[in-house]
PDB file of N, CA and C in Angstrom:
ATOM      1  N   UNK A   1       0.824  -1.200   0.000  1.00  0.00           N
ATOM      2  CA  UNK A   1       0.000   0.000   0.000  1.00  0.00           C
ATOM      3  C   UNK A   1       0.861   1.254   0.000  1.00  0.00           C
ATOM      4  N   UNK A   2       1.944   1.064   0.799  1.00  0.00           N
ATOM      5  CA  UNK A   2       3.019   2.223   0.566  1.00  0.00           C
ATOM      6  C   UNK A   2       3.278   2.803  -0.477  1.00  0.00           C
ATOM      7  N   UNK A   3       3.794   1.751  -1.716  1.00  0.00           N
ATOM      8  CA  UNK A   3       4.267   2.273  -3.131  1.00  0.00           C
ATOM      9  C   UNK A   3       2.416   3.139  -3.801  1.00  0.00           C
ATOM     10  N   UNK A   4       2.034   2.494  -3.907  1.00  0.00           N
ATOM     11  CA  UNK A   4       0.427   2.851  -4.330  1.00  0.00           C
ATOM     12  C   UNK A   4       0.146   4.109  -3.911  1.00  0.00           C
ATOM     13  N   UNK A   5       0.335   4.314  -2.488  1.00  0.00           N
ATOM     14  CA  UNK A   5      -0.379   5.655  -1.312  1.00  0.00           C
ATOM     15  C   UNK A   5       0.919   6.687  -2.235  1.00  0.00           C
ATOM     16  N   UNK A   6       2.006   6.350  -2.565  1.00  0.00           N
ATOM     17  CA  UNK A   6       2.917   7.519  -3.154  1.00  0.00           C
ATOM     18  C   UNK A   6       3.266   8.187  -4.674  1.00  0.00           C
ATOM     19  N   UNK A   7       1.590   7.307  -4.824  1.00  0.00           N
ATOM     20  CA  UNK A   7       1.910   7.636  -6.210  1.00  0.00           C
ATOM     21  C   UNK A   7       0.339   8.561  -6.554  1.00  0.00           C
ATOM     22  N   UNK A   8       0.092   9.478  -7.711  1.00  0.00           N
ATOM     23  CA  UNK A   8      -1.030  10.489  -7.359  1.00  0.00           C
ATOM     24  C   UNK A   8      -1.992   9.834  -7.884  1.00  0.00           C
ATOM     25  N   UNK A   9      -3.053  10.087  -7.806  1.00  0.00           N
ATOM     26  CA  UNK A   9      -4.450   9.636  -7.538  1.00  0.00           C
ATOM     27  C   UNK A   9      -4.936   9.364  -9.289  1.00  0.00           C
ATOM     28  N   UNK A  10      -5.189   8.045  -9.551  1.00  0.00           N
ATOM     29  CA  UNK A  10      -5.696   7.798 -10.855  1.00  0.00           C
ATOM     30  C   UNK A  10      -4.233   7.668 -12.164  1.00  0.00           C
ATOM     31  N   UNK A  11      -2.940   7.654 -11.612  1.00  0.00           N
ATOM     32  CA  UNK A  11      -2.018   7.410 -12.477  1.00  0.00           C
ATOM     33  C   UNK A  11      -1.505   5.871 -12.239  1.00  0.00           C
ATOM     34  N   UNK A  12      -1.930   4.869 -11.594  1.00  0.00           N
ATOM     35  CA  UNK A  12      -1.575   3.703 -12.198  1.00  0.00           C
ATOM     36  C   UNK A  12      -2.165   2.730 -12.814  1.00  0.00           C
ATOM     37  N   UNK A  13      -1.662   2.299 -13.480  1.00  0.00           N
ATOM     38  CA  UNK A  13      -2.946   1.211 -14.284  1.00  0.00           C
ATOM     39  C   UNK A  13      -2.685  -0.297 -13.591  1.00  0.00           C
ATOM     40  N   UNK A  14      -3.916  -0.520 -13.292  1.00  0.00           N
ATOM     41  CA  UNK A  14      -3.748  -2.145 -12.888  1.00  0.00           C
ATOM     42  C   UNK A  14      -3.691  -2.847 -13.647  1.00  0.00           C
ATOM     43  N   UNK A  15      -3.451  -4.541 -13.619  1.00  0.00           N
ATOM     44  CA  UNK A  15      -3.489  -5.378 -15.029  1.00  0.00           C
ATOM     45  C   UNK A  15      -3.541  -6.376 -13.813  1.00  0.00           C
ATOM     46  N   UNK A  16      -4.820  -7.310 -13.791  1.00  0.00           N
ATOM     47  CA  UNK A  16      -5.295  -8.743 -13.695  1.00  0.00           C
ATOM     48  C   UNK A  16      -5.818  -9.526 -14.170  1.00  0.00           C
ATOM     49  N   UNK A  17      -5.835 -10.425 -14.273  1.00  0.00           N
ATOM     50  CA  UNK A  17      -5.949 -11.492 -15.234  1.00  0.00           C
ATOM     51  C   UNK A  17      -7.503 -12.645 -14.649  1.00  0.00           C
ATOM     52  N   UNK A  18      -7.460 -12.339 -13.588  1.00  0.00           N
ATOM     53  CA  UNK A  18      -8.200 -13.537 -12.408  1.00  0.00           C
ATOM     54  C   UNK A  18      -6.961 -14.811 -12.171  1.00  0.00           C
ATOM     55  N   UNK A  19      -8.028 -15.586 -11.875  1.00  0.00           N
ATOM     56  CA  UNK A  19      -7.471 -16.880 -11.598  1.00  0.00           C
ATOM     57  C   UNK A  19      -7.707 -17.701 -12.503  1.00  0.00           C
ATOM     58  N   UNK A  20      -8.353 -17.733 -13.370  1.00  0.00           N
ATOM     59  CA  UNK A  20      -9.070 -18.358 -14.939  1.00  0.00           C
ATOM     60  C   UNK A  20      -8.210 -18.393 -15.851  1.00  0.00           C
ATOM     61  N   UNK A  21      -7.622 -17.233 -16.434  1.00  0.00           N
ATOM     62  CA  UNK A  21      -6.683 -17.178 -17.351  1.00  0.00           C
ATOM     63  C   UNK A  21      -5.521 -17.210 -17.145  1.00  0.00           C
ATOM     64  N   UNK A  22      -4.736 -18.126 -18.627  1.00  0.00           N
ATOM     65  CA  UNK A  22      -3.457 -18.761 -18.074  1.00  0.00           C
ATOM     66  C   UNK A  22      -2.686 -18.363 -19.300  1.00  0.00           C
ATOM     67  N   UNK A  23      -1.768 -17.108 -19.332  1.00  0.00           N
ATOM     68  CA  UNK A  23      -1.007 -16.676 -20.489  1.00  0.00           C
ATOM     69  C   UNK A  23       0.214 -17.163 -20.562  1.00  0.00           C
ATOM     70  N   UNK A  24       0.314 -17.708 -22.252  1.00  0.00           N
ATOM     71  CA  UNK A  24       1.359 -17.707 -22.751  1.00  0.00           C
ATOM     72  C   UNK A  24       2.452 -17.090 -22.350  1.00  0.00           C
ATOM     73  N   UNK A  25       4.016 -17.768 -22.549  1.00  0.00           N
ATOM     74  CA  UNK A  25       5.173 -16.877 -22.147  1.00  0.00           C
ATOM     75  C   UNK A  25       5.040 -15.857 -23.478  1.00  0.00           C
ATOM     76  N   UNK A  26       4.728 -15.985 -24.198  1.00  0.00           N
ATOM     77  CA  UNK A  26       4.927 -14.936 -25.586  1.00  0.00           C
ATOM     78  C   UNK A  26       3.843 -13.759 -24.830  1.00  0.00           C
ATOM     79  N   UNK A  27       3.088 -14.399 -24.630  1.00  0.00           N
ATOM     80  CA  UNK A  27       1.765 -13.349 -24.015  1.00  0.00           C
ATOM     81  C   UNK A  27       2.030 -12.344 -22.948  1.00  0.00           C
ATOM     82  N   UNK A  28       3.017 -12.829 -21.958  1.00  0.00           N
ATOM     83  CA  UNK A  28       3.353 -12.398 -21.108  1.00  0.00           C
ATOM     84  C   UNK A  28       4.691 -11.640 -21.000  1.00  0.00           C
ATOM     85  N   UNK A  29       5.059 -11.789 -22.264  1.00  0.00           N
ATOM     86  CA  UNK A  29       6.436 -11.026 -22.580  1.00  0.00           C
ATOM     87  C   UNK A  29       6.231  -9.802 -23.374  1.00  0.00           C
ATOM     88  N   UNK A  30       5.262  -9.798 -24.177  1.00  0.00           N
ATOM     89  CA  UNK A  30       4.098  -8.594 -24.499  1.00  0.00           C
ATOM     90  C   UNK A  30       3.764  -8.374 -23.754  1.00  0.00           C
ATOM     91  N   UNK A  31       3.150  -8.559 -22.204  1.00  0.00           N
ATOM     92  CA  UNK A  31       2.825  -7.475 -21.573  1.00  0.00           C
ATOM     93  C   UNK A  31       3.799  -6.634 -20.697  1.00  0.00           C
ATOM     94  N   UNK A  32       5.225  -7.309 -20.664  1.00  0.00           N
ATOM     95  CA  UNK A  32       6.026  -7.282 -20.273  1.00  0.00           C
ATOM     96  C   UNK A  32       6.589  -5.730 -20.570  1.00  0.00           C
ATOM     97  N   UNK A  33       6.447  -6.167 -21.855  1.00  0.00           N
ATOM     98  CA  UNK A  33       7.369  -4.948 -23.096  1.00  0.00           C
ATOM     99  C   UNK A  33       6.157  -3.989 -22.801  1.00  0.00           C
ATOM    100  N   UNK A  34       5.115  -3.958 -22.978  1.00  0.00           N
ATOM    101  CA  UNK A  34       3.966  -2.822 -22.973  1.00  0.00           C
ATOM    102  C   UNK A  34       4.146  -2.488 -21.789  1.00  0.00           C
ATOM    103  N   UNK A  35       3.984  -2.672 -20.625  1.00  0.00           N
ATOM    104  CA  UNK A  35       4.106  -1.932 -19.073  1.00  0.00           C
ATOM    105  C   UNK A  35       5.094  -1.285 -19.553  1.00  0.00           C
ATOM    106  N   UNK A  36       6.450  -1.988 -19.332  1.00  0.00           N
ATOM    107  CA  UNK A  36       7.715  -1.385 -19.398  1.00  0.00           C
ATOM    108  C   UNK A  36       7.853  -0.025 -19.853  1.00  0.00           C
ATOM    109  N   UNK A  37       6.903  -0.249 -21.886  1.00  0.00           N
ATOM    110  CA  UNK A  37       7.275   1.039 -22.499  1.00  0.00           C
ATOM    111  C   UNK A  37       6.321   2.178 -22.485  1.00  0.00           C
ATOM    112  N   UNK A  38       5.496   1.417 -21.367  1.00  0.00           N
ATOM    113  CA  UNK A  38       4.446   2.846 -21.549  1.00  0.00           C
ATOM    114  C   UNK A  38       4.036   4.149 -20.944  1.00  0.00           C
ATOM    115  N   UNK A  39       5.785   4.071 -19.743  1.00  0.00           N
ATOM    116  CA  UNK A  39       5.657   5.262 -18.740  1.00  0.00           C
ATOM    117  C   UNK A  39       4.805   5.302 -17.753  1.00  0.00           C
ATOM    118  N   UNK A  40       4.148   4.692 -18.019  1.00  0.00           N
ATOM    119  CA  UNK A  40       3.520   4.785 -16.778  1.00  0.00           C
ATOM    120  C   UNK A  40       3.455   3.697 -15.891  1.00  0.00           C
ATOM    121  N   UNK A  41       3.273   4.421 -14.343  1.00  0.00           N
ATOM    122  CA  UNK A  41       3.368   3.156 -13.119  1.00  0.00           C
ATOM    123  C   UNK A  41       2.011   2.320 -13.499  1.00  0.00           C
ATOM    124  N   UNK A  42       2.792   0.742 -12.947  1.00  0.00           N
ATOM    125  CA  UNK A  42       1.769  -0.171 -13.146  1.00  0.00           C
ATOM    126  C   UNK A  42       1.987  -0.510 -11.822  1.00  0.00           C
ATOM    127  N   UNK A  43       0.635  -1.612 -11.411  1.00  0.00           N
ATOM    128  CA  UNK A  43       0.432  -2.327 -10.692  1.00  0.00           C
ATOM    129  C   UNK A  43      -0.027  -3.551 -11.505  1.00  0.00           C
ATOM    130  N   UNK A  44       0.909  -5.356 -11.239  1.00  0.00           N
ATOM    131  CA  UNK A  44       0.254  -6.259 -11.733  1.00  0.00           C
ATOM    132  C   UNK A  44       0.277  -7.576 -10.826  1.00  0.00           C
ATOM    133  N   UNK A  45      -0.561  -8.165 -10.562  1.00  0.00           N
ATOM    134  CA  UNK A  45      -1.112  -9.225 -10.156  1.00  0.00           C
ATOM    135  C   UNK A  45      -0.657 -10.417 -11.143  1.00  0.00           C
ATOM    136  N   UNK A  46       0.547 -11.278 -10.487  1.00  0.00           N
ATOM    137  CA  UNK A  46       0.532 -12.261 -11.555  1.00  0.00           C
ATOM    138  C   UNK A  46       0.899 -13.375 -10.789  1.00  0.00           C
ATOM    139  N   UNK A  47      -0.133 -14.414 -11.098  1.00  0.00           N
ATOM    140  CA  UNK A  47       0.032 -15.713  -9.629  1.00  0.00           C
ATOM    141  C   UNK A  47       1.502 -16.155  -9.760  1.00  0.00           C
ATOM    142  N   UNK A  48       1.606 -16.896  -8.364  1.00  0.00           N
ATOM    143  CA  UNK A  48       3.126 -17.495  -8.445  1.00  0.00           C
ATOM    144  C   UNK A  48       3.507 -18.574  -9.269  1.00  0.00           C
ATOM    145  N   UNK A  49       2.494 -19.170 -10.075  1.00  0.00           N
ATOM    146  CA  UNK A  49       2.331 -20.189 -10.605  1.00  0.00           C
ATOM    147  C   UNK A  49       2.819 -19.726 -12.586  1.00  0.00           C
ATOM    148  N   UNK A  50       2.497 -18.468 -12.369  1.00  0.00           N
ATOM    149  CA  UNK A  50       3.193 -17.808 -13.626  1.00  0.00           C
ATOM    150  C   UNK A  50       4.284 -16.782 -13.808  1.00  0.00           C
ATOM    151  N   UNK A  51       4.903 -16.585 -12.355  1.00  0.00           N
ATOM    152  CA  UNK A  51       5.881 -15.716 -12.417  1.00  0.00           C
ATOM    153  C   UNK A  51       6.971 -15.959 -13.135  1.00  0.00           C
ATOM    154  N   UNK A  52       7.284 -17.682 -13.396  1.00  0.00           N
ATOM    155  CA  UNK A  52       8.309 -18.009 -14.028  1.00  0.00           C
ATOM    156  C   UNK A  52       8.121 -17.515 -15.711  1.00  0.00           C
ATOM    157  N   UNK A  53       7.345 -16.892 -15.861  1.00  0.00           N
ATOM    158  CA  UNK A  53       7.175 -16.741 -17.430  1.00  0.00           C
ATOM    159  C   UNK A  53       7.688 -15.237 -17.686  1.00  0.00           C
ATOM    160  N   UNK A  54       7.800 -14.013 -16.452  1.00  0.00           N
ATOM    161  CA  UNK A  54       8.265 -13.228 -16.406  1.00  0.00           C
ATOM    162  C   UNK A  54       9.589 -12.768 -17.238  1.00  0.00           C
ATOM    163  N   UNK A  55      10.055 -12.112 -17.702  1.00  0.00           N
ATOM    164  CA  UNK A  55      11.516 -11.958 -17.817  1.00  0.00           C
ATOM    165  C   UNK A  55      12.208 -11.643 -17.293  1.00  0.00           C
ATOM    166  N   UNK A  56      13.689 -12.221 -17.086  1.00  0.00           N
ATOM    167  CA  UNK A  56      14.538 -12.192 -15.859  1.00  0.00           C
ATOM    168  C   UNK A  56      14.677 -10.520 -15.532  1.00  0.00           C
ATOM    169  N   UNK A  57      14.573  -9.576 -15.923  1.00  0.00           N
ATOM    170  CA  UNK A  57      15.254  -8.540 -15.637  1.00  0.00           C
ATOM    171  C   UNK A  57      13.553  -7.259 -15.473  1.00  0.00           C
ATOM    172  N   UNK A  58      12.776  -8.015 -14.625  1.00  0.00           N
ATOM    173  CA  UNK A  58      11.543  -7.768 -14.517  1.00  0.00           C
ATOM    174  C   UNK A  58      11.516  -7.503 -13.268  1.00  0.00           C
ATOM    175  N   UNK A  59      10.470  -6.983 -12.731  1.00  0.00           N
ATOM    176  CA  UNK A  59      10.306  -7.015 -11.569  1.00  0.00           C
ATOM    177  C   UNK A  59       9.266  -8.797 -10.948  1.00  0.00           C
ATOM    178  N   UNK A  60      10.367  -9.347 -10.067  1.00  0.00           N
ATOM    179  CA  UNK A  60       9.499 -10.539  -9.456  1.00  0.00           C
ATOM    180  C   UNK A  60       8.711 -10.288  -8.327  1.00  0.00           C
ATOM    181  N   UNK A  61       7.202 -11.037  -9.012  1.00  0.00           N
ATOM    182  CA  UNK A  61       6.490 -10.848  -7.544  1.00  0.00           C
ATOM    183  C   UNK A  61       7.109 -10.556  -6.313  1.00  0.00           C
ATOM    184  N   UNK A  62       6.542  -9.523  -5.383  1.00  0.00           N
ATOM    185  CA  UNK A  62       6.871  -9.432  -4.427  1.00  0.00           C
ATOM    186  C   UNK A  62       7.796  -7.964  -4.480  1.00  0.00           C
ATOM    187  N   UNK A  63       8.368  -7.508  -5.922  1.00  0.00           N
ATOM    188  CA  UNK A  63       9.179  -6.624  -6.222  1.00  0.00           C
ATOM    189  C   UNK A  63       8.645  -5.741  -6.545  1.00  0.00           C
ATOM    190  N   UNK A  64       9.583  -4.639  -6.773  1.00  0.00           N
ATOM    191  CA  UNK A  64       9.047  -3.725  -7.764  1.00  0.00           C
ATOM    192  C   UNK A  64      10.036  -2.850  -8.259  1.00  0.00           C
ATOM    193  N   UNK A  65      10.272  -2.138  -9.115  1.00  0.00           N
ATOM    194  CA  UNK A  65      10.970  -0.590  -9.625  1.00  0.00           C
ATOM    195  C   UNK A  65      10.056   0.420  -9.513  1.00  0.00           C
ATOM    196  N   UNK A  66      11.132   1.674 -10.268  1.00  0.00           N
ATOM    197  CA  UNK A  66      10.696   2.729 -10.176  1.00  0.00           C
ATOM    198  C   UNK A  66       8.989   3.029 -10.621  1.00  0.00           C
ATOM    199  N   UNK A  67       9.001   2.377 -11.578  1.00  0.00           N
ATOM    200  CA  UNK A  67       7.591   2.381 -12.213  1.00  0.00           C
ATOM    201  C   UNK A  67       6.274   1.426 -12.562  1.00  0.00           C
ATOM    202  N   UNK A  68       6.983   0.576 -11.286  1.00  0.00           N
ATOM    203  CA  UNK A  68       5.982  -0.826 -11.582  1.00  0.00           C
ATOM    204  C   UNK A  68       6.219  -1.394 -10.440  1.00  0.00           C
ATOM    205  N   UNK A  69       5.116  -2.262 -10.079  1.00  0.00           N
ATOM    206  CA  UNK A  69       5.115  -2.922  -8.468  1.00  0.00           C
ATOM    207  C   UNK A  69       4.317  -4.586  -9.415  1.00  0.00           C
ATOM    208  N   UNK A  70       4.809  -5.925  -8.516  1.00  0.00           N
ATOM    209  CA  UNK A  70       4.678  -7.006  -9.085  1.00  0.00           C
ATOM    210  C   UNK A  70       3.884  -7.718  -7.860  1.00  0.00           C
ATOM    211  N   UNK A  71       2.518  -8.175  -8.237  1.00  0.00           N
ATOM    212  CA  UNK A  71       2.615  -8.816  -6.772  1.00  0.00           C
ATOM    213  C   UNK A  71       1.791  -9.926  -7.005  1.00  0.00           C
ATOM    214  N   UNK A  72       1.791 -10.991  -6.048  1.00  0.00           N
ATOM    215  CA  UNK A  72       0.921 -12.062  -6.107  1.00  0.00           C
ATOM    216  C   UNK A  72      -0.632 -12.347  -5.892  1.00  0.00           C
ATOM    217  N   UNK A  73      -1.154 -11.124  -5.157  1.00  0.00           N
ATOM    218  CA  UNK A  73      -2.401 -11.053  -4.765  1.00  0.00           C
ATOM    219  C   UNK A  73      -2.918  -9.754  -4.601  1.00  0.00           C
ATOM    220  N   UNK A  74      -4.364  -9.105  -5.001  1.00  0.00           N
ATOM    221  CA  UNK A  74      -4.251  -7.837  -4.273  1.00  0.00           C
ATOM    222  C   UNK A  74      -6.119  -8.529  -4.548  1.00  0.00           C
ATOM    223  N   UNK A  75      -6.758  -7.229  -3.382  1.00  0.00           N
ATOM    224  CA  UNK A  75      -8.503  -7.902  -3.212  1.00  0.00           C
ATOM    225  C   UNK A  75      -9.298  -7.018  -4.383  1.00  0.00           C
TER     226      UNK A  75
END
């Protein structure tokens, strides 16, 4: 909630998937590249069960950078 509470009101975009859908590593490397290049802070929800599809130089669940937070669960 920290990173979130410091960032201004209506500038991050979330990206969840549910628990239903199960993306491709190609799929997920496109969304990879799109967060990355689109300036703006993200927030993404991506189960632990697909983090391995991430790219190494990503932020891993639980992580985050300057412009993106990675996490396993949010309500």
């Amino acid at each position: 909630m920290h990173w979130l509470d410091s960032k201004l009101s209506a500038s991050v975009v979330y990206v969840s998937f549910g628990s239903l859908v199960v993306l491709s590593a190609d799929q997920m490397t496109e969304l990879v590249l799109g967060l990355s290049g689109s300036g703006k802070h993200f927030m993404w929800v991506v189960r632990p069960t697909e983090a391995s599809k991430l790219l190494p130089d990503f932020p891993a669940p639980g992580g985050c950078s300057t412009k993106g937070l990675v996490v396993t669960w949010c309500p």
